[in-house]
Protein backbone atom coordinates (compact mmCIF):
# COMPACT_ATOMS: atom_id res chain seq x y z
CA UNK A 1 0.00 0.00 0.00
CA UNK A 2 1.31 3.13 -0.53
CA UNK A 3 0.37 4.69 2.92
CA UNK A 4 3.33 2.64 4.67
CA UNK A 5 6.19 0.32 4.46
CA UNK A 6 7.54 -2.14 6.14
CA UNK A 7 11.72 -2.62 6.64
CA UNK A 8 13.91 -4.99 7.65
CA UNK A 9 17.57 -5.35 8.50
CA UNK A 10 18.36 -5.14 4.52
CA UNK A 11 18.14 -1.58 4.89
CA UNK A 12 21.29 -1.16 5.67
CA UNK A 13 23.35 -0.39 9.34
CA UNK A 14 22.63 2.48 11.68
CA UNK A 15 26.25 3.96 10.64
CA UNK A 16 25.49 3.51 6.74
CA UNK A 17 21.99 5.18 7.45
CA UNK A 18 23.99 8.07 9.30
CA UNK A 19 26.35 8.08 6.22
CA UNK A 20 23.79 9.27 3.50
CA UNK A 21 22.92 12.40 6.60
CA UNK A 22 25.31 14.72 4.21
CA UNK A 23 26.43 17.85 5.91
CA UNK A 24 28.73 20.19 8.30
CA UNK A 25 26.25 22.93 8.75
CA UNK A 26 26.64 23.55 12.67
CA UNK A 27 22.65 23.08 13.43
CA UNK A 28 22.32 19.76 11.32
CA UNK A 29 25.23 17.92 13.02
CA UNK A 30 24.02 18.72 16.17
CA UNK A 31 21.13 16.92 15.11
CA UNK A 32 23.33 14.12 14.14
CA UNK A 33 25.36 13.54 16.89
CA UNK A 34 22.32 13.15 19.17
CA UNK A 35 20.72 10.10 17.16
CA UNK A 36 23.10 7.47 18.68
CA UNK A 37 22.44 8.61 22.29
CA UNK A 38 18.61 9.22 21.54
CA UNK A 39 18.75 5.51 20.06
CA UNK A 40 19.68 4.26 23.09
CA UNK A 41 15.97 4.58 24.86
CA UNK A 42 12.76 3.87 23.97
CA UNK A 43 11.27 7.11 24.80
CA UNK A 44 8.94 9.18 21.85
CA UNK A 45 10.86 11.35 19.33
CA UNK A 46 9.16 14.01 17.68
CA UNK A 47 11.31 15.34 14.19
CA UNK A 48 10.21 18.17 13.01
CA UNK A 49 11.23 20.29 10.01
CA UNK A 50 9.79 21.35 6.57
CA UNK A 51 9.05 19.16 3.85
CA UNK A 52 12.14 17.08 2.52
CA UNK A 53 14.66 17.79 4.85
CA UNK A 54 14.92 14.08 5.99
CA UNK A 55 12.85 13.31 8.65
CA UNK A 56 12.19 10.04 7.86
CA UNK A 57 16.06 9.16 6.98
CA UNK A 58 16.76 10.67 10.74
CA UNK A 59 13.77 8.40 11.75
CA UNK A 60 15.72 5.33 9.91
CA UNK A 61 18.68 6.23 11.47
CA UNK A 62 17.45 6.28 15.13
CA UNK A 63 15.84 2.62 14.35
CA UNK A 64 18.87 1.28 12.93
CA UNK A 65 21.43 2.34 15.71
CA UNK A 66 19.29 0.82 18.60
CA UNK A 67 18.67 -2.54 20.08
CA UNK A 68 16.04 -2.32 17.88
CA UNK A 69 17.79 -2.63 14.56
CA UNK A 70 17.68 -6.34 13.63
CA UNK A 71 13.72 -5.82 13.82
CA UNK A 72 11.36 -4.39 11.63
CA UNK A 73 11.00 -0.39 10.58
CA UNK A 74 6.94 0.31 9.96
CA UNK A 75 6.54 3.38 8.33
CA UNK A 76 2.87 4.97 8.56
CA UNK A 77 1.36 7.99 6.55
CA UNK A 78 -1.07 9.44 8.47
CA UNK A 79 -2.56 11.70 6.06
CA UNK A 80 -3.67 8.20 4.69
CA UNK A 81 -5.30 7.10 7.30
CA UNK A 82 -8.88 7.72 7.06
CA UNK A 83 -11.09 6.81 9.92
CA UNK A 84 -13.01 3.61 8.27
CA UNK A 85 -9.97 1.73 7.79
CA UNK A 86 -7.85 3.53 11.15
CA UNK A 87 -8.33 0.92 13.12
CA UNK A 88 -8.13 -2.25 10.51
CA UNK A 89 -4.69 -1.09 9.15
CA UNK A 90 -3.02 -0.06 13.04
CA UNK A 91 -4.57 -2.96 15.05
CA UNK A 92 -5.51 -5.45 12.56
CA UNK A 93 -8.51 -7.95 12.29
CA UNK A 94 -10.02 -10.97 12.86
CA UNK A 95 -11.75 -13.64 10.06
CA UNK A 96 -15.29 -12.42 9.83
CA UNK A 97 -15.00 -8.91 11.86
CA UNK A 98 -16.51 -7.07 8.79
CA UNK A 99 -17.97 -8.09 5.53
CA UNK A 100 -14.79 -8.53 3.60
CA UNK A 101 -12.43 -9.87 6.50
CA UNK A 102 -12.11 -13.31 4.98
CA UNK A 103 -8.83 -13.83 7.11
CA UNK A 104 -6.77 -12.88 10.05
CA UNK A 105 -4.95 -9.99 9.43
CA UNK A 106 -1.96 -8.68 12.04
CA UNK A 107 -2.49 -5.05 12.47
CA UNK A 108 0.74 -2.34 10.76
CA UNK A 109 1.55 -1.84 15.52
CA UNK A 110 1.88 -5.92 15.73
CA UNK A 111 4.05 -6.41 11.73
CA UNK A 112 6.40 -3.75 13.75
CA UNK A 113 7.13 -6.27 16.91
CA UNK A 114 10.32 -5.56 18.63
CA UNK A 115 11.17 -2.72 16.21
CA UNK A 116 9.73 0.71 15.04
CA UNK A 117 6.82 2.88 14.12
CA UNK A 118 7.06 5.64 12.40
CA UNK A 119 4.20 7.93 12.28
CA UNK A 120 4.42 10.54 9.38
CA UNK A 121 2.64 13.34 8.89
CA UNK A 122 1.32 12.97 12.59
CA UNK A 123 -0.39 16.55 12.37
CA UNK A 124 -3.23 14.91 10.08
CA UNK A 125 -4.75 12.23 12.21
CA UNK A 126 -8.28 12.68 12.84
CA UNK A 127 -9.54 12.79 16.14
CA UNK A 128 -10.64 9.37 16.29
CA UNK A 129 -7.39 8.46 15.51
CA UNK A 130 -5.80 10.72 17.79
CA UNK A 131 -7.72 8.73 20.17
CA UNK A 132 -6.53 5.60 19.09
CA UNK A 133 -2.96 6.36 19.31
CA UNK A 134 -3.46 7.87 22.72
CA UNK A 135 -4.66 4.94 23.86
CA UNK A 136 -2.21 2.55 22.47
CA UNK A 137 0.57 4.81 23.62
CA UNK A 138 -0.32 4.51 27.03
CA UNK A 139 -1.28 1.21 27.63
CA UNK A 140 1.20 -0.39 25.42
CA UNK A 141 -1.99 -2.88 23.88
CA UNK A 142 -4.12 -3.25 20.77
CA UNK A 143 -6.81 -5.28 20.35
CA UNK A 144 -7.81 -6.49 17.12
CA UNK A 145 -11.19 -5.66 15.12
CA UNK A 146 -13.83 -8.62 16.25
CA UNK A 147 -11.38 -10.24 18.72
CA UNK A 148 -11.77 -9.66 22.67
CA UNK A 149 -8.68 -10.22 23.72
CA UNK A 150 -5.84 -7.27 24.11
CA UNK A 151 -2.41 -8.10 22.90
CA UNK A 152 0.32 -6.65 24.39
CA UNK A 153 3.11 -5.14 21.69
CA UNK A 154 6.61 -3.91 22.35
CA UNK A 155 7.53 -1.16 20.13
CA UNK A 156 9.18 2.00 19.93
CA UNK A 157 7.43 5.22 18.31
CA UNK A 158 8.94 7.99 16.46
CA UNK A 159 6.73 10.54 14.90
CA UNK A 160 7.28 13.34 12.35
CA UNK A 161 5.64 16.62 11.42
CA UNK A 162 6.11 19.68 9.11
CA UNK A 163 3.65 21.50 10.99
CA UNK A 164 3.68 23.45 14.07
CA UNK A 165 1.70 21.08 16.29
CA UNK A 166 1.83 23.98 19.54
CA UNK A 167 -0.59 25.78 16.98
CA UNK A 168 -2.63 22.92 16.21
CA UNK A 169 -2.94 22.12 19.87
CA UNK A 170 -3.69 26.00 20.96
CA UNK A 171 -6.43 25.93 17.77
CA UNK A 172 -8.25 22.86 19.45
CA UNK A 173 -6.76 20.54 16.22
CA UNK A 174 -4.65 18.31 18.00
CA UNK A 175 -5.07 16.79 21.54
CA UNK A 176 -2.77 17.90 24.32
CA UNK A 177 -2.13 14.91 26.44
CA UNK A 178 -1.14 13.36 22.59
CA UNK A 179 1.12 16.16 21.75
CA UNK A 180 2.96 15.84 25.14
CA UNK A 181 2.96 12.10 24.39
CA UNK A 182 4.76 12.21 21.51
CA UNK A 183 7.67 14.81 22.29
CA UNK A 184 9.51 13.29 25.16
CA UNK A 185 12.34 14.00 22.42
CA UNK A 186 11.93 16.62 19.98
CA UNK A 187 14.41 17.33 16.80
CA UNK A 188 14.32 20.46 14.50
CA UNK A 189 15.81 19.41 11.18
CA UNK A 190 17.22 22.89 9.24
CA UNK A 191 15.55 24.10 6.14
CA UNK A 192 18.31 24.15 3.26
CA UNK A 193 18.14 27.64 3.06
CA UNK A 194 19.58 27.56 6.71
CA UNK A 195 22.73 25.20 5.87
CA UNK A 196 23.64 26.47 2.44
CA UNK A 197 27.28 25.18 2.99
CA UNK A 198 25.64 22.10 2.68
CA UNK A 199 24.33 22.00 -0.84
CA UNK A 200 27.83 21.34 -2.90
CA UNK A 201 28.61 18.13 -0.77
CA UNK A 202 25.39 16.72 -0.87
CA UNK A 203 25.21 17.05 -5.01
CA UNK A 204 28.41 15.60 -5.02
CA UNK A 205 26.74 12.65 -3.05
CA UNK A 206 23.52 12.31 -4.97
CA UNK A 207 25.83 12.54 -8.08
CA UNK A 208 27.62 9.52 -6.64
CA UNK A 209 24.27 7.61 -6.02
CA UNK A 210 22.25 8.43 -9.34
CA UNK A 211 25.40 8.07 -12.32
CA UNK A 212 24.27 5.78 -14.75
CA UNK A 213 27.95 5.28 -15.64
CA UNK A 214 31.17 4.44 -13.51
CA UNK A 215 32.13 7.90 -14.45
CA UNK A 216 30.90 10.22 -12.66
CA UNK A 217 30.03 13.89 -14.25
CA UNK A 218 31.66 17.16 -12.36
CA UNK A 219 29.45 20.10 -11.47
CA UNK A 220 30.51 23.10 -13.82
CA UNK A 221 30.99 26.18 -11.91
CA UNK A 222 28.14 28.03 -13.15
CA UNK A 223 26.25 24.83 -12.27
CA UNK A 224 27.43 24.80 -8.44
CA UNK A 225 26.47 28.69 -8.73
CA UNK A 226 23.31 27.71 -9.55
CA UNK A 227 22.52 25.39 -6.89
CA UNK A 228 23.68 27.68 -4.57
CA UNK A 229 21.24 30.84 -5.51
CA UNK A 230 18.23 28.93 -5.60
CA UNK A 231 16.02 28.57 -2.23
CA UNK A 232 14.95 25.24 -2.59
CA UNK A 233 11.20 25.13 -0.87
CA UNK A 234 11.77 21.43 -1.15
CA UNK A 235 14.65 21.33 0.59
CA UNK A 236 17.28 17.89 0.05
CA UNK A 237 14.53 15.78 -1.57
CA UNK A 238 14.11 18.82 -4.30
CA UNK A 239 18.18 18.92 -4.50
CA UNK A 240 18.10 15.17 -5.00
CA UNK A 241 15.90 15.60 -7.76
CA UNK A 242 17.43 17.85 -9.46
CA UNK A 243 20.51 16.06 -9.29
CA UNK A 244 18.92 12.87 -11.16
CA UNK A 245 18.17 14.85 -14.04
CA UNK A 246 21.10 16.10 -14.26
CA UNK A 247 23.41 12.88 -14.18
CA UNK A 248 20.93 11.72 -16.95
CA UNK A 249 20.72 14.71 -19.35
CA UNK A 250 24.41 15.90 -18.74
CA UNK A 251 26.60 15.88 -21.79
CA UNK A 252 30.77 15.38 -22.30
CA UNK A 253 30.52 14.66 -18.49
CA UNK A 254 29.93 17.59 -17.10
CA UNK A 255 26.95 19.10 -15.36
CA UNK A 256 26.36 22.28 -16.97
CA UNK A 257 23.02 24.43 -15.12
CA UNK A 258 20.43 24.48 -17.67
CA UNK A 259 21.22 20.70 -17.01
CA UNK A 260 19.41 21.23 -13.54
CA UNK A 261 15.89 23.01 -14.73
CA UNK A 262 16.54 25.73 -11.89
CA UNK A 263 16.89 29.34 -12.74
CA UNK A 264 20.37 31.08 -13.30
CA UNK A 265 22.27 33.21 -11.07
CA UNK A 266 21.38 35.85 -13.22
CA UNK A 267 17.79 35.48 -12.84
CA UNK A 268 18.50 35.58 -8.88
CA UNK A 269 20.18 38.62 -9.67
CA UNK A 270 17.46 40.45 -11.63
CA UNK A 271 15.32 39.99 -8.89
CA UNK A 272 14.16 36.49 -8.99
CA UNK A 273 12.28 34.39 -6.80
CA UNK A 274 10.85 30.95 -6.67
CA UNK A 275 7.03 30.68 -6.23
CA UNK A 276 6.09 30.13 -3.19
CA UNK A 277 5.93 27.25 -1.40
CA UNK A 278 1.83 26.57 -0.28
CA UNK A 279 2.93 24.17 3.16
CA UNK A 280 4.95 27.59 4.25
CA UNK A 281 2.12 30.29 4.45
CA UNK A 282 3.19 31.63 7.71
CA UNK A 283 4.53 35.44 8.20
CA UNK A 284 7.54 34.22 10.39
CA UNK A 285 8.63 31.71 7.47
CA UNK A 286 7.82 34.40 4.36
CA UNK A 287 9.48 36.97 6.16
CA UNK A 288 12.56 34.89 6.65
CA UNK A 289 12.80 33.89 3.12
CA UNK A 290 12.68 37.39 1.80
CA UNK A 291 15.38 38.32 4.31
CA UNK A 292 17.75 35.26 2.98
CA UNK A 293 17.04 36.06 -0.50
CA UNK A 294 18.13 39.68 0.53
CA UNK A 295 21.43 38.61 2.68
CA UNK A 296 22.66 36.52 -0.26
CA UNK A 297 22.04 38.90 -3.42
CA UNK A 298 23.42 41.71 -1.10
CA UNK A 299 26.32 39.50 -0.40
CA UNK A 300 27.13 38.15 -4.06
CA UNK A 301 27.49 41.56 -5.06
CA UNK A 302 29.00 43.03 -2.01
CA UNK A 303 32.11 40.13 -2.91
CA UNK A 304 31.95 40.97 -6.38
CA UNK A 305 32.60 44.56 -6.12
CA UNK A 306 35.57 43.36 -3.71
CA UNK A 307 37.29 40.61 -5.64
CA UNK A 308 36.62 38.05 -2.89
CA UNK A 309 38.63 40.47 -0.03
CA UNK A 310 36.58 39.72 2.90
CA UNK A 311 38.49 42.35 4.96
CA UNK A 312 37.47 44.94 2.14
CA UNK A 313 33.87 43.50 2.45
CA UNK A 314 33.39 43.83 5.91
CA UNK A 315 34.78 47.06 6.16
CA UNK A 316 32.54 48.92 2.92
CA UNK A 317 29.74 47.10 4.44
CA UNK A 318 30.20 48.33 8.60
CA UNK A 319 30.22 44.90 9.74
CA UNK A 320 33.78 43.17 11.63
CA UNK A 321 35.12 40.64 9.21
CA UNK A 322 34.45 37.31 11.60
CA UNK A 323 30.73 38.31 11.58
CA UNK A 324 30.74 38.82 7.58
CA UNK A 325 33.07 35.48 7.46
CA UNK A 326 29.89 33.92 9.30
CA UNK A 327 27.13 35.17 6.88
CA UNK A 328 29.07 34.32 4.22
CA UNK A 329 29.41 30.75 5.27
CA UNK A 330 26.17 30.67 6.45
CA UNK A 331 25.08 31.12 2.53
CA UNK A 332 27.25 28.98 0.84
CA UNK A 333 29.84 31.33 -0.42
CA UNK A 334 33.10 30.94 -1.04
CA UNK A 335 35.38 34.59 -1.15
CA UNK A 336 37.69 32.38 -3.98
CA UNK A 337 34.66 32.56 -6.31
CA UNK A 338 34.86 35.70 -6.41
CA UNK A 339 38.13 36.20 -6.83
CA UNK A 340 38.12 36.90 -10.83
CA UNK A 341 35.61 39.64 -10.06
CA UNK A 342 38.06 42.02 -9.53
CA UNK A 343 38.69 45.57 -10.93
């Protein structure tokens, strides 16, 4: 079905789950170097972060360095789970409990014995099935449609949202005693926006994944450039994308950055912007793209006019050189870019 999935150990170790987790930003490996400690216990982690920053990879990764590992990793989609079939697909049923139950049928809770659930998209169950997981999350039972008996189960829950679920709760949209259920543990994964220095290493990765040939193609500069001025609303999984096109449509192997479909430097120059992204309405989250869109054109140019001299850059633009060093990293750019710039 395509509202979960069920792993087992063939997905690979805890470490080579933690290898594919690309990235030196500060904020992101701080997220990283928790997982093996947080892996440890049993207790409820909440991930949070916008869409395709790798919340279920970090959810992977916390199954796969436990005590858990060797047993199976249950992915659930929430947003699938519709109230008529809530209870069918999480607890299971017996022969003859409904009209079409012409066998037993283990619920997705029980399939996951001894190893993990991951609940995705936890910010759209219903409020039945808010109920339902309440229940199951404090009694540690489920009890099959049409049976009578309740089965103990022994598994350990990590959920996931790219919503704010304080909102939700303070709107009346999401139970309290559920939302202080599920974040004994909480994780903020980083937009991409907010770990630019990121983006070069992890197309070099997904390069290394998605060649069709031994040979792998090289980013062209104006390529990298490209990557690097576009704001990527869907964060790694958008990167990752646009990465597979390119390894397939690249020419004389090299990745050139019409190869990627994004727009140009020069478009981000003139004033471009990508549309915005629907899941993101919020003032806090529009007003902080317009201000990183701002920081980085004002920056490009700022090093251009400069030649790549960051002491020259901090000092025309007011600010001490270690704090422009910061911005500067903070946005992916390298001073030796713009080097040739020069007067």
């Amino acid at each position: 079905m395509g509202d979960r999935h069920i792993d087992g150990i063939s997905g690979g170790t805890g470490h080579e789950v933690l290898d594919q987790l690309v990235g030196t930003a500060p904020a992101f490996r701080n997220i990283v170097r928790q997982l093996p400690i947080l892996a440890r216990t049993d207790a409820i982690v909440l991930i949070t972060g916008e869409t395709g920053t790798g919340k279920e990879l970090v959810a992977q990764a916390l199954h796969r360095l436990g005590p858990r590992a060797t047993r199976p990793f249950v992915a659930v989609n929430c947003g699938a789970l519709v109230d008529t079939l809530l209870e069918g697909e999480l607890f299971g049923h017996e022969r003859g409990a409904f009209t079409d139950a012409r066998e037993r049928r283990p619920g997705l809770i029980v399939q996951a014995a001894g190893g993990t659930v991951f609940l995705d998209e936890a910010e759209a169950l219903s409020p039945r099935a808010q109920v339902a997981l309440l229940r199951v999350l404090q009694e540690r039972t489920v009890r099959a449609l049409g049976s009578i008996a309740e089965q103990r189960v022994d598994v350990r829950f990590v959920a996931a949202t790219n919503v704010n679920l304080e909102g939700l709760v303070q709107s009346g949209r999401f139970r309290v005693d559920l939302y202080y259920r599920l974040c004994v543990f909480s994780l903020t994964l980083p937009s991409l926006r907010e770990r630019r220095e990121d983006i070069a290493s992890l197309a070099e990765f997904f390069i290394a994944r998605h060649s069709p040939s031994p040979i792998r193609p090289k980013l062209a500069p104006a390529a990298e450039d490209a990557l690097l001025a576009y704001e990527w609303p869907g964060n790694v999984r958008e990167l990752e994308s646009a990465i597979v096109r390119a390894v397939h449509v690249a020419r004389d192997g090299s990745i050139q950055a019409s190869d990627l479909g994004l727009p140009s430097p020069r478009d981000v120059d003139a004033g471009w912007r990508p549309a915005p992204d629907p899941s993101s309405g919020s003032y806090k989250f529009a007003k902080r793209r317009v201000l990183d869109a701002f920081e980085r054109q004002y920056l490009s140019r700022l090093m251009k006019e400069h030649g790549g001299n960051v002491t020259r850059a901090a000092r025309a633009a007011g600010k001490e050189r270690r704090d422009l060093g910061k911005l500067l990293k903070r946005h992916g750019l390298d001073p030796r870019r713009f080097v040739a710039s020069a007067a």
